[in-house]
N, C-alpha and C. Protein backbone atom coordinates (compact mmCIF):
# COMPACT_ATOMS: atom_id res chain seq x y z
N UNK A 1 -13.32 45.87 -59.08
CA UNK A 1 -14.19 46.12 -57.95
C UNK A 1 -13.34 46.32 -56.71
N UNK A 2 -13.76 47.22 -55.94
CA UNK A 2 -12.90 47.82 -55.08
C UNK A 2 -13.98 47.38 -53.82
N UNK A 3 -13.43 46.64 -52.67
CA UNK A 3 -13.88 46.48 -51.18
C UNK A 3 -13.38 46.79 -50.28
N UNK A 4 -14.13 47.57 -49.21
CA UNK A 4 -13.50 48.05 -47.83
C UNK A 4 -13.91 47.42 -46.86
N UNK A 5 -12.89 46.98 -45.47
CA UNK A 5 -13.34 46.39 -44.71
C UNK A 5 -13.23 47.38 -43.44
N UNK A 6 -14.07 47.43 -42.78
CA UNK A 6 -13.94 48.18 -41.34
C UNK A 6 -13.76 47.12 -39.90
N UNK A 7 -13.10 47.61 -38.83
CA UNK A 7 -12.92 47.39 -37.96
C UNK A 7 -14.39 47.71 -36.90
N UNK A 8 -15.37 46.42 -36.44
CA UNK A 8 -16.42 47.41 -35.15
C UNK A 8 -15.53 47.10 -33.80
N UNK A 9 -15.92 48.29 -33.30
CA UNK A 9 -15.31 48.09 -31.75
C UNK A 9 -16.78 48.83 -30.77
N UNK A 10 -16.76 48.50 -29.81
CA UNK A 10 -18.07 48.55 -28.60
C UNK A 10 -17.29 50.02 -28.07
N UNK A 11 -16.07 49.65 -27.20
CA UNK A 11 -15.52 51.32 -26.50
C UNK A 11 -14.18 51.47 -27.33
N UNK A 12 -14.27 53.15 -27.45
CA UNK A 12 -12.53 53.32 -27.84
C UNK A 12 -12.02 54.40 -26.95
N UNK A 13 -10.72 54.26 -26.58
CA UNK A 13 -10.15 55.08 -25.51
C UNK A 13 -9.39 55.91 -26.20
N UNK A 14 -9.03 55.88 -26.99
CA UNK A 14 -7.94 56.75 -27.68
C UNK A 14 -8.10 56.27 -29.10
N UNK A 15 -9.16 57.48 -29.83
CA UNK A 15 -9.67 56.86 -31.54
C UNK A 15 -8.43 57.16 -32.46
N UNK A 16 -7.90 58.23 -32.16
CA UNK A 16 -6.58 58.34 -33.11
C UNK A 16 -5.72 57.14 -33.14
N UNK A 17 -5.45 56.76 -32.49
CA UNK A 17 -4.87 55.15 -31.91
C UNK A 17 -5.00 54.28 -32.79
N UNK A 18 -6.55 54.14 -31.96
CA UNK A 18 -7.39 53.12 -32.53
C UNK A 18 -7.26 53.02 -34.54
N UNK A 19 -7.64 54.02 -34.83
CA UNK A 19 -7.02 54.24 -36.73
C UNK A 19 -6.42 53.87 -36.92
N UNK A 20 -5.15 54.71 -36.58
CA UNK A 20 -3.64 54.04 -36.61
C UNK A 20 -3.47 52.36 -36.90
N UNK A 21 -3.61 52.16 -35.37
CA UNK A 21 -3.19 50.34 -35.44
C UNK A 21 -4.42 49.89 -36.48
N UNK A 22 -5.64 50.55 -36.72
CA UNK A 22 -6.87 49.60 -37.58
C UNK A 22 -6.14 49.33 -39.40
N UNK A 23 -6.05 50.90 -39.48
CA UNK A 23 -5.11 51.03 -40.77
C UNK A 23 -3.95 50.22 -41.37
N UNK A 24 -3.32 50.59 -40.24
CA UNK A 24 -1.86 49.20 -40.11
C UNK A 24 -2.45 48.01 -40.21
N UNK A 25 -3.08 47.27 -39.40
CA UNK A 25 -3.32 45.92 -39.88
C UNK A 25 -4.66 45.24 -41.27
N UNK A 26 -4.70 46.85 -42.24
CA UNK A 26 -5.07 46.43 -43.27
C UNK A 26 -6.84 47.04 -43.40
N UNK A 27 -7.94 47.55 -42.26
CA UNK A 27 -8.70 47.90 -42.14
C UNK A 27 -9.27 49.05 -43.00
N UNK A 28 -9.90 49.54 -43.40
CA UNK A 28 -10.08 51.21 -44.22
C UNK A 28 -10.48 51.66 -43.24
N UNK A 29 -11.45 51.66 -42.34
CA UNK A 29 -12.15 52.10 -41.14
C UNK A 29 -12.80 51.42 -40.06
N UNK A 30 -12.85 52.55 -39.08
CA UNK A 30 -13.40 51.90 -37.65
C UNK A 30 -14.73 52.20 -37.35
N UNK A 31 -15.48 51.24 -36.85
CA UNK A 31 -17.32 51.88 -36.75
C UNK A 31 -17.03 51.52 -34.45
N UNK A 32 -17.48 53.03 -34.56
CA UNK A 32 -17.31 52.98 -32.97
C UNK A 32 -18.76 53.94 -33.45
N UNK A 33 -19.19 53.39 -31.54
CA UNK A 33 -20.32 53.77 -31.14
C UNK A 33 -20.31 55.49 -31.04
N UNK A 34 -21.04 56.20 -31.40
CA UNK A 34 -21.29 57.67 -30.90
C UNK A 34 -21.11 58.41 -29.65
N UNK A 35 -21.49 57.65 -29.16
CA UNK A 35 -21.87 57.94 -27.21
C UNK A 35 -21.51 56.76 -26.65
N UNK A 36 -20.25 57.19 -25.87
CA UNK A 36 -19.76 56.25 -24.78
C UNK A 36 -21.03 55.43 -23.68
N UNK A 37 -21.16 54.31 -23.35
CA UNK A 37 -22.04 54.25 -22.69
C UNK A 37 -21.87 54.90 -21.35
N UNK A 38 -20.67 55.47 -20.74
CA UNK A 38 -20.98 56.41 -19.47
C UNK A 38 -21.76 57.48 -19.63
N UNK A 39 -21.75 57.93 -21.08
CA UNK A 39 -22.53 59.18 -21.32
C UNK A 39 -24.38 59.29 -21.72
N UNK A 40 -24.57 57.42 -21.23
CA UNK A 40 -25.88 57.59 -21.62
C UNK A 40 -26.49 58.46 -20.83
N UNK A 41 -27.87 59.14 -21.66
CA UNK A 41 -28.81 59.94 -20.67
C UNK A 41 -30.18 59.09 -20.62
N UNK A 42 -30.15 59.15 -19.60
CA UNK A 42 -31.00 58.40 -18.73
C UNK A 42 -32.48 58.80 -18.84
N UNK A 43 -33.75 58.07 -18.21
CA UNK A 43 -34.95 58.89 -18.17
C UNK A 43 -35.39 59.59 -16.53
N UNK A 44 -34.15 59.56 -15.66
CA UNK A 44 -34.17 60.47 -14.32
C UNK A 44 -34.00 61.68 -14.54
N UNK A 45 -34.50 62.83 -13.76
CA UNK A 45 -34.68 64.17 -14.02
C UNK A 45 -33.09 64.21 -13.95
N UNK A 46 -31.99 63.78 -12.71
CA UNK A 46 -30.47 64.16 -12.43
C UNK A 46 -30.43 63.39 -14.47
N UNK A 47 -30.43 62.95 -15.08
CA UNK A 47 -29.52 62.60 -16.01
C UNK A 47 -29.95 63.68 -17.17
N UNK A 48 -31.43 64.12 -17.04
CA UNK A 48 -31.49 64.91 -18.15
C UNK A 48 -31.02 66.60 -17.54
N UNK A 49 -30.60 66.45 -16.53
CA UNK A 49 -30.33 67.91 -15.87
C UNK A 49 -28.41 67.94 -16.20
N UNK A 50 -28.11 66.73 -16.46
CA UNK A 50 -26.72 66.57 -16.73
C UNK A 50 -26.08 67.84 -17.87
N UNK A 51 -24.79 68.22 -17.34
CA UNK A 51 -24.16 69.09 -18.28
C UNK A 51 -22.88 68.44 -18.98
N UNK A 52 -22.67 67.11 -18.46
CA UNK A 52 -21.45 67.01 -19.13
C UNK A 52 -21.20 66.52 -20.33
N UNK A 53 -20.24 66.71 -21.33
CA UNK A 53 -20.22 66.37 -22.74
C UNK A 53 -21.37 64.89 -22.96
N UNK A 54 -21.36 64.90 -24.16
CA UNK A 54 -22.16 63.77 -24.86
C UNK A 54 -21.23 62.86 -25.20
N UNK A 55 -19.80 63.57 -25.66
CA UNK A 55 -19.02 62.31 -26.11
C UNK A 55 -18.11 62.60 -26.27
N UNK A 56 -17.06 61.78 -26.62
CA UNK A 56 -15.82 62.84 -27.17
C UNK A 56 -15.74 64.30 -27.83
N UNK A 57 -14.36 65.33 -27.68
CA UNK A 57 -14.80 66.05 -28.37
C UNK A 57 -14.71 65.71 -30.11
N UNK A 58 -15.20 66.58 -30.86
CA UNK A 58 -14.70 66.76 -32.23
C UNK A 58 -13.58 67.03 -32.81
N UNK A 59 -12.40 67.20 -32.00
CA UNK A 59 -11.33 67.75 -32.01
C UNK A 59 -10.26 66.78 -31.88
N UNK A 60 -10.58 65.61 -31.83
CA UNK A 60 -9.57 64.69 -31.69
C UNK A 60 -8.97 64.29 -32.88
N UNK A 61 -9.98 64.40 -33.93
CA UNK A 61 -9.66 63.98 -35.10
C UNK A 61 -9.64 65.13 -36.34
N UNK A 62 -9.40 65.23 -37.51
CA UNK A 62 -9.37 66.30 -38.61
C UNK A 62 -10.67 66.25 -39.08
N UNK A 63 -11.22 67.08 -39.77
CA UNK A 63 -12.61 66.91 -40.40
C UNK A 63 -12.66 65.62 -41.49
N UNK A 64 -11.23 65.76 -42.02
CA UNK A 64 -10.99 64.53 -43.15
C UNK A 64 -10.92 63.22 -42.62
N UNK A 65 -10.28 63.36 -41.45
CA UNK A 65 -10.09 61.71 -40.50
C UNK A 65 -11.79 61.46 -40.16
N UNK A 66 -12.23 62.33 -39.72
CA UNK A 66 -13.72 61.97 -39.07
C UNK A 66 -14.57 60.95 -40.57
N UNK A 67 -14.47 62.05 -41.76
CA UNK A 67 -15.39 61.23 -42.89
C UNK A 67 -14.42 60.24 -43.50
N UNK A 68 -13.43 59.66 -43.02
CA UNK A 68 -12.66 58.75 -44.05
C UNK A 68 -12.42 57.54 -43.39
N UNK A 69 -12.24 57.87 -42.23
CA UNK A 69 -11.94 56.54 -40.86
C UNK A 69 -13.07 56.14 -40.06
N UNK A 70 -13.89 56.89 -39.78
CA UNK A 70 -15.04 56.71 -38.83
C UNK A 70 -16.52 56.57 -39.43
N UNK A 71 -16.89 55.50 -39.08
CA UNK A 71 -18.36 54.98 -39.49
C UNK A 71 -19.09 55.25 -37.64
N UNK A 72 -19.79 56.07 -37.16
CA UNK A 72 -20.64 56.13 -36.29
C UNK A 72 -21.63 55.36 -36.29
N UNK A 73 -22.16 54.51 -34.55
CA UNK A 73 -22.93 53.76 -34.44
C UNK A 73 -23.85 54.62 -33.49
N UNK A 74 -25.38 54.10 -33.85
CA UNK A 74 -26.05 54.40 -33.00
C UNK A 74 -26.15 53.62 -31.71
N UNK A 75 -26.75 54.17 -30.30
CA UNK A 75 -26.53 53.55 -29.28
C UNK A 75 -28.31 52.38 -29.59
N UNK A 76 -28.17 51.53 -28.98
CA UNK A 76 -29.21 50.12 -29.21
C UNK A 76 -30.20 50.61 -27.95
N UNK A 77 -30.09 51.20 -27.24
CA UNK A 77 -30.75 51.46 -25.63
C UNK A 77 -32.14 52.03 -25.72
N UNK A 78 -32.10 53.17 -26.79
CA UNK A 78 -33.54 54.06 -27.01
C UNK A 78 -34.81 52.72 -27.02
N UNK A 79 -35.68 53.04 -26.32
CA UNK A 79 -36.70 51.94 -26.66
C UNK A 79 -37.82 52.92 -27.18
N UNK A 80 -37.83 53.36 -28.46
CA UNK A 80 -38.58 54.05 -28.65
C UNK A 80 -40.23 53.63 -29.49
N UNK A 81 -40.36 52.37 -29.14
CA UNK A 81 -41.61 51.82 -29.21
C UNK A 81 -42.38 51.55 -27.53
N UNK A 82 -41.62 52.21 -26.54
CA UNK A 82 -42.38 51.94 -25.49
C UNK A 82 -43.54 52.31 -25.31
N UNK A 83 -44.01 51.48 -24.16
CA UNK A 83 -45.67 51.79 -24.11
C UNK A 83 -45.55 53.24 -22.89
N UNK A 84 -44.58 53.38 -21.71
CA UNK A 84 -44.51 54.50 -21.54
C UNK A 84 -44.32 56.10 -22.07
N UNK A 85 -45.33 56.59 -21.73
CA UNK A 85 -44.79 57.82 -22.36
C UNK A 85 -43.28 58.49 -22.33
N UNK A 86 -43.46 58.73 -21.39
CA UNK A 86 -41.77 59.39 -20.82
C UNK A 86 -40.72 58.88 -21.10
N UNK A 87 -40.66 57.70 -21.26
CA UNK A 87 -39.38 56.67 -21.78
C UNK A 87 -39.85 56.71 -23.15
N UNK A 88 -40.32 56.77 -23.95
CA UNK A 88 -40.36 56.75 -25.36
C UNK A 88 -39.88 58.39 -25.65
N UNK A 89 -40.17 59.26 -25.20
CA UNK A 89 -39.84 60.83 -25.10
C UNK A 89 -38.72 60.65 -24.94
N UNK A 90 -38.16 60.25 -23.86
CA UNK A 90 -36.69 60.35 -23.18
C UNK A 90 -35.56 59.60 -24.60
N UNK A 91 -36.32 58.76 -24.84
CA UNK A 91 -35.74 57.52 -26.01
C UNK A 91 -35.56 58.65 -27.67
N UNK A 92 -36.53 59.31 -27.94
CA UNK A 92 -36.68 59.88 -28.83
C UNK A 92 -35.45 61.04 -28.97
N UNK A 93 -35.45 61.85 -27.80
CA UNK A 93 -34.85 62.98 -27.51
C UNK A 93 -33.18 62.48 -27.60
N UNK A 94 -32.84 61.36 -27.08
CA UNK A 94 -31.65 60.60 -26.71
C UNK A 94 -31.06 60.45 -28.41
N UNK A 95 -32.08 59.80 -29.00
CA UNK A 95 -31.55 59.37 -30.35
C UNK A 95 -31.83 60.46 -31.56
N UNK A 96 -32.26 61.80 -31.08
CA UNK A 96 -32.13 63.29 -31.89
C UNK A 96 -30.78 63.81 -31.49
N UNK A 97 -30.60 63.93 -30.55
CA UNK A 97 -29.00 64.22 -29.81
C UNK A 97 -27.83 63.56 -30.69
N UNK A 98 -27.79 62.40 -30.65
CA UNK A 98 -26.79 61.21 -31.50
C UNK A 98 -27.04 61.69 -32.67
N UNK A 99 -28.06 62.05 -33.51
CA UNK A 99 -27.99 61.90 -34.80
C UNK A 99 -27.57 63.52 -34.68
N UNK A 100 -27.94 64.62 -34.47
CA UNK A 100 -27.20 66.02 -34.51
C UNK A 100 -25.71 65.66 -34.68
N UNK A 101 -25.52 64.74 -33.62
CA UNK A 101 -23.71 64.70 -33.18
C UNK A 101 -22.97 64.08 -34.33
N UNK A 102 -23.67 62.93 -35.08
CA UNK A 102 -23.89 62.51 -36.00
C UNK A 102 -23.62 63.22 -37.59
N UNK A 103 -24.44 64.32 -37.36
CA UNK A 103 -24.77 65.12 -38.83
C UNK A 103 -23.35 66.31 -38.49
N UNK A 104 -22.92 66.32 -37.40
CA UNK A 104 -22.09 67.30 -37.00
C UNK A 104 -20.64 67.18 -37.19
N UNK A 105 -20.41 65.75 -37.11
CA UNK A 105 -18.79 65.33 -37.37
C UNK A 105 -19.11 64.76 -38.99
């Protein structure tokens, strides 16, 4: 029987790094969050009018590093049982985004 253990981390600044040293001290993989929390989008018109990336690019890592090292987390923030409309929309839309980005790396 074969077991893998992963490394969770909340922020990573440099994921190639981050592998590296996880690997070295015995880890198979790292589960980092999807979306930095600077990059949350918000339910204000300025955050959904935002253009700037969602998250890191895709390019930091190989297509093979992405599925072999990296376990993606979803962000905890969506409240998508709210009783507001607009924040359950905003919540919905937020956590379709992540999972594209998701299905994409």
């Amino acid at each position: 029987m074969s077991v893998s253990v992963g490394l969770s981390l909340k922020t990573v600044c440099d994921l190639p790094g981050v592998i590296s040293d996880a690997t070295s001290q015995g880890f198979n993989f790292v589960c980092v969050p999807l979306v930095h929390p600077r990059y949350r989008r918000g339910c204000s018109k300025l955050d959904q009018e935002r253009l700037d990336p969602l998250t890191r690019s895709d390019e930091v890592l190989s297509c093979n590093s992405w599925s072999t090292y990296v376990v993606g987390v979803l962000s905890d923030w969506p409240n998508l049982d709210s009783k507001n409309e607009f924040a359950r929309l905003r919540a919905q839309k937020s956590l379709e985004e992540e999972l594209r980005w998701a299905t994409h790396i």
